[in-house]
Protein backbone atom coordinates (compact mmCIF):
# COMPACT_ATOMS: atom_id res chain seq x y z
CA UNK A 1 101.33 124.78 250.73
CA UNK A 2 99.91 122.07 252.77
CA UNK A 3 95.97 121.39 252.47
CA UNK A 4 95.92 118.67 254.84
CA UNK A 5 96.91 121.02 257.75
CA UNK A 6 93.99 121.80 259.87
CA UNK A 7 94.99 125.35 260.60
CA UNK A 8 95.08 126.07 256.70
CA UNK A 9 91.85 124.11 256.20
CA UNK A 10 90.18 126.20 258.94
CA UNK A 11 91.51 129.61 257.65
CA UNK A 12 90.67 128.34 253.81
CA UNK A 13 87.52 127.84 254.80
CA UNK A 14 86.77 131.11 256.63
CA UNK A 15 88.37 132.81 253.96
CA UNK A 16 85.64 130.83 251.37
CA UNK A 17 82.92 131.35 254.01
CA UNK A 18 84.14 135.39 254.27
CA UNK A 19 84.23 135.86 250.42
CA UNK A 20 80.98 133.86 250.14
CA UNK A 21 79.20 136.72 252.71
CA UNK A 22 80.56 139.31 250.82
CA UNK A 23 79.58 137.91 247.74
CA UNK A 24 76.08 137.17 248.78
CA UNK A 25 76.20 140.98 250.58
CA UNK A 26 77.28 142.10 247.40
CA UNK A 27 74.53 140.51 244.58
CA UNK A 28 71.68 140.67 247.51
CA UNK A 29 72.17 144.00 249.34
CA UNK A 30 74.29 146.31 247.83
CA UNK A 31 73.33 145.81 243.92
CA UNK A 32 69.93 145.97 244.51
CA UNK A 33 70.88 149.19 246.87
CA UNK A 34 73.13 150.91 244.32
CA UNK A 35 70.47 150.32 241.76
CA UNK A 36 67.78 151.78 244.19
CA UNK A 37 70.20 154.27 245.02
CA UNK A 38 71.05 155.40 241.36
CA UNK A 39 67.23 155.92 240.79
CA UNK A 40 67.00 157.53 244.10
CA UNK A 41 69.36 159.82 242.70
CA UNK A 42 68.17 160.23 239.26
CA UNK A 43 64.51 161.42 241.03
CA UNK A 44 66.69 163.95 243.15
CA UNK A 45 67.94 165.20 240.27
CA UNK A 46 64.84 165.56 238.57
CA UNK A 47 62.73 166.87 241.53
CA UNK A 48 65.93 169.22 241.90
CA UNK A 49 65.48 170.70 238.21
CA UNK A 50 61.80 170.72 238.50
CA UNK A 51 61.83 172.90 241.95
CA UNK A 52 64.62 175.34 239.83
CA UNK A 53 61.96 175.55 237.06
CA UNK A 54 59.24 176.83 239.37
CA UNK A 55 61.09 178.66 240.79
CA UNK A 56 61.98 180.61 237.71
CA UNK A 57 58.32 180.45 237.05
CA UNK A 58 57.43 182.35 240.24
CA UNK A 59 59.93 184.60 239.71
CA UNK A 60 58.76 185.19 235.99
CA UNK A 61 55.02 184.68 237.34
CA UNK A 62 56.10 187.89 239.74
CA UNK A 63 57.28 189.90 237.21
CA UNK A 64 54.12 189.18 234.76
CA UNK A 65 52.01 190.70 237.78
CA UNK A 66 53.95 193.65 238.53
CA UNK A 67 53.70 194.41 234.09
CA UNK A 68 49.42 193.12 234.39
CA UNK A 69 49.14 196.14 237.28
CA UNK A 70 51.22 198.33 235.43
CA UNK A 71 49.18 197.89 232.26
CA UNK A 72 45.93 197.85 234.03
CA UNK A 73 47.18 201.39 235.37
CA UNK A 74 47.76 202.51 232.12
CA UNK A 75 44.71 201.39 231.09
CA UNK A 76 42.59 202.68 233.93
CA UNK A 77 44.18 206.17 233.01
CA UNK A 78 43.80 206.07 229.25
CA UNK A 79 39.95 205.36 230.04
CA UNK A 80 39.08 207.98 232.15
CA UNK A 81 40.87 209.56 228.76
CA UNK A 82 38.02 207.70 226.67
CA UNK A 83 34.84 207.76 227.05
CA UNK A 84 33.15 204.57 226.82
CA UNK A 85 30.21 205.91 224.45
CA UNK A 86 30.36 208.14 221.23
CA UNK A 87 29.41 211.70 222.83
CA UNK A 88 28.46 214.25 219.66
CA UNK A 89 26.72 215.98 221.65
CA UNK A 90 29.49 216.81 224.12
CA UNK A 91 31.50 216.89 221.27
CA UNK A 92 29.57 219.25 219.13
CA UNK A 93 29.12 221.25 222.49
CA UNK A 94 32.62 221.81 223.12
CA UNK A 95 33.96 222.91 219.39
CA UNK A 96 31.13 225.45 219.35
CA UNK A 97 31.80 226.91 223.23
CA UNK A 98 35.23 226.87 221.65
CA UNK A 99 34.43 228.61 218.50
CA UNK A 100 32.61 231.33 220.32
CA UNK A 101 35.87 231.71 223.01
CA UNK A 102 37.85 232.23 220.34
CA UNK A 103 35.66 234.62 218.08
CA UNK A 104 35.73 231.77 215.23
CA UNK A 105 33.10 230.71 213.14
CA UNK A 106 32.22 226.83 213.13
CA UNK A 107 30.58 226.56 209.43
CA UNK A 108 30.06 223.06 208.90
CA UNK A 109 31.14 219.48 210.90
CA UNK A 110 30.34 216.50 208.93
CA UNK A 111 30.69 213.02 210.82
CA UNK A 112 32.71 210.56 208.65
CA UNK A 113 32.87 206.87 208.76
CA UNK A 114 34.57 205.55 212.46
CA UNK A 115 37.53 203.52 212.25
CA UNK A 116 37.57 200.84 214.24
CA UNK A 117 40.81 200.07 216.01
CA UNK A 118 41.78 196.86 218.10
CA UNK A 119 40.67 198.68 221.44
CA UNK A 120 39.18 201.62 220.92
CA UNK A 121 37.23 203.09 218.08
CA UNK A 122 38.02 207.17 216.15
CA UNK A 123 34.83 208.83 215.39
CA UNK A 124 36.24 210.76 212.70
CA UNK A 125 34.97 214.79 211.72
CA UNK A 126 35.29 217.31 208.55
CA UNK A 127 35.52 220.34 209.87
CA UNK A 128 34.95 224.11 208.28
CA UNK A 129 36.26 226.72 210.49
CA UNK A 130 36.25 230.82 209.67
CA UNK A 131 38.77 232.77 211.86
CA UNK A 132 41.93 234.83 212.32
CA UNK A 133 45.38 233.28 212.28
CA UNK A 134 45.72 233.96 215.44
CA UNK A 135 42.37 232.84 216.69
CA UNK A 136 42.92 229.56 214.97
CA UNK A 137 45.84 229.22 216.70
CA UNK A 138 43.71 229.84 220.10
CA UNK A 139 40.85 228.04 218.38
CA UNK A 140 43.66 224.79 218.63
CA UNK A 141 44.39 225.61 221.84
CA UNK A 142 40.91 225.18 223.16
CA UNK A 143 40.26 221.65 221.46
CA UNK A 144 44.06 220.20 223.06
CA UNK A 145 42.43 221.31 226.11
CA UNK A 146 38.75 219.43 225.69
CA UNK A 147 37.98 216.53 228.55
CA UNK A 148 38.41 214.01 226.08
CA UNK A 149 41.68 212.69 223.55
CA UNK A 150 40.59 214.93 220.74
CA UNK A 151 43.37 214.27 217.60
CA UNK A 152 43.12 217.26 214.31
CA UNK A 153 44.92 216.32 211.35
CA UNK A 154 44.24 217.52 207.51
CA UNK A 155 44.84 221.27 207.85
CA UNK A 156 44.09 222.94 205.36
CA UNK A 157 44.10 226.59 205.21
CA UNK A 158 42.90 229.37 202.35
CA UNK A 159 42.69 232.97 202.95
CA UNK A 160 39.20 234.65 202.31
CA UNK A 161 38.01 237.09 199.72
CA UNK A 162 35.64 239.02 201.28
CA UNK A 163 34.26 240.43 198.33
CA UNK A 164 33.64 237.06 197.40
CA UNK A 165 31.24 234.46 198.50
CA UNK A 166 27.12 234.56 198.75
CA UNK A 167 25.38 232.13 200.86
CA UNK A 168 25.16 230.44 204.08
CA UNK A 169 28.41 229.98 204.98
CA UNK A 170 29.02 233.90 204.46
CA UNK A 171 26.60 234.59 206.87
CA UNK A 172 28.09 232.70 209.71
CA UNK A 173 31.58 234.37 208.82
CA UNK A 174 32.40 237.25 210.32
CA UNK A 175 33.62 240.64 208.39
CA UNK A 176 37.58 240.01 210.04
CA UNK A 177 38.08 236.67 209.34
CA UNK A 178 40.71 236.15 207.07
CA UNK A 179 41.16 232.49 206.73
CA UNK A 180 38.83 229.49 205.94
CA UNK A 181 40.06 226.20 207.64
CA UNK A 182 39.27 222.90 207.24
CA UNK A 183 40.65 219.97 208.90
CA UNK A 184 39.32 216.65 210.44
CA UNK A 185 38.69 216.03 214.33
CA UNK A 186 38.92 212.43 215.78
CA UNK A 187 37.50 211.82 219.15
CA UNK A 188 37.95 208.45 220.40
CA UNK A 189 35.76 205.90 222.15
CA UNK A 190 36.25 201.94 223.80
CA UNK A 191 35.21 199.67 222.01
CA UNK A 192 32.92 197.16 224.02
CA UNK A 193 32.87 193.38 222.94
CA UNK A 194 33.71 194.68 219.38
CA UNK A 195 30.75 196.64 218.45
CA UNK A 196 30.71 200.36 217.75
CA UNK A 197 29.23 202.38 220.60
């Protein structure tokens, strides 16, 4: 090949002077570019993840809703279930209108120690009942059916000797009653800011 030539010396030199630009192209605008471009990217990538995690937090955040309104319907329900103060006088009111219904004999109700619960509180009751099987059953019947939750647990049940028995609590029994029952009655309140109502 023949340097001297100055067709070869023309075309070396445009070839040096092209691989020069592209050179020059290369370290000063597309390095810096695919560098740029790479980050660029990168942030896509991360924005692109980001947007998929909120939106699998909306969707999660709209399913937490819908389960806070279904709970707060629940819980709207039970209250009107439980009354927000400890009634023994509605209480007391209703076993005796009860007790009379059902030709039983209330004998004693002792209030025990409430239990205090996480959200509500039981306001625990002895209770000594004279009656009829049968009018116990009824008797039963009548507290399901009382305005508030009203829980009986504890039966215990001994027939009667009528021959048997002075006192007060033979007085308030009546000549047919068979049975003596006694069991305990929970009523249930809200708590409010964790003190007993």
């Amino acid at each position: 090949m023949d340097f001297k030539d100055p067709k070869k010396q023309i075309l070396i030199l445009v070839i040096l002077g092209f691989l020069i630009l592209i050179y020059i192209w290369y370290s000063k605008y597309y390095t810096p570019y695919s560098v740029k471009m790479e980050q660029e990217k990168a942030r896509y990538e991360r924005l692109r993840t980001n947007i998929h995690a909120v939106k699998q937090k909306a969707l999660s955040l709209d399913s937490l809703k819908q389960e806070y309104d279904d709970i707060q319907g629940k819980y709207e329900r039970y209250k009107l279930l439980l009354p927000e103060r400890k009634q023994d006088e509605n209480f007391l009111s209703q076993l005796h209108i009860a007790a009379q219904i059902t030709g039983s004999a209330v004998l004693s109700v002792t209030p025990l120690e409430p239990v205090v619960k996480e959200f509500y509180i039981a306001n625990n009751y002895e209770v000594e009942l004279s009656s009829t099987y049968d009018r116990l059953g009824n008797f039963f019947a009548k507290v399901a059916n009382f305005p508030f939750v009203v829980t009986i647990s504890n039966v215990q049940l001994k027939t009667v000797d009528m021959s048997s028995g002075i006192g007060p609590a033979k007085s308030k029994r009546r000549r047919d009653h068979s049975l003596s029952a006694s069991f305990k009655l929970t009523t249930y309140n809200i708590q409010q800011g964790g003190q007993t109502q």
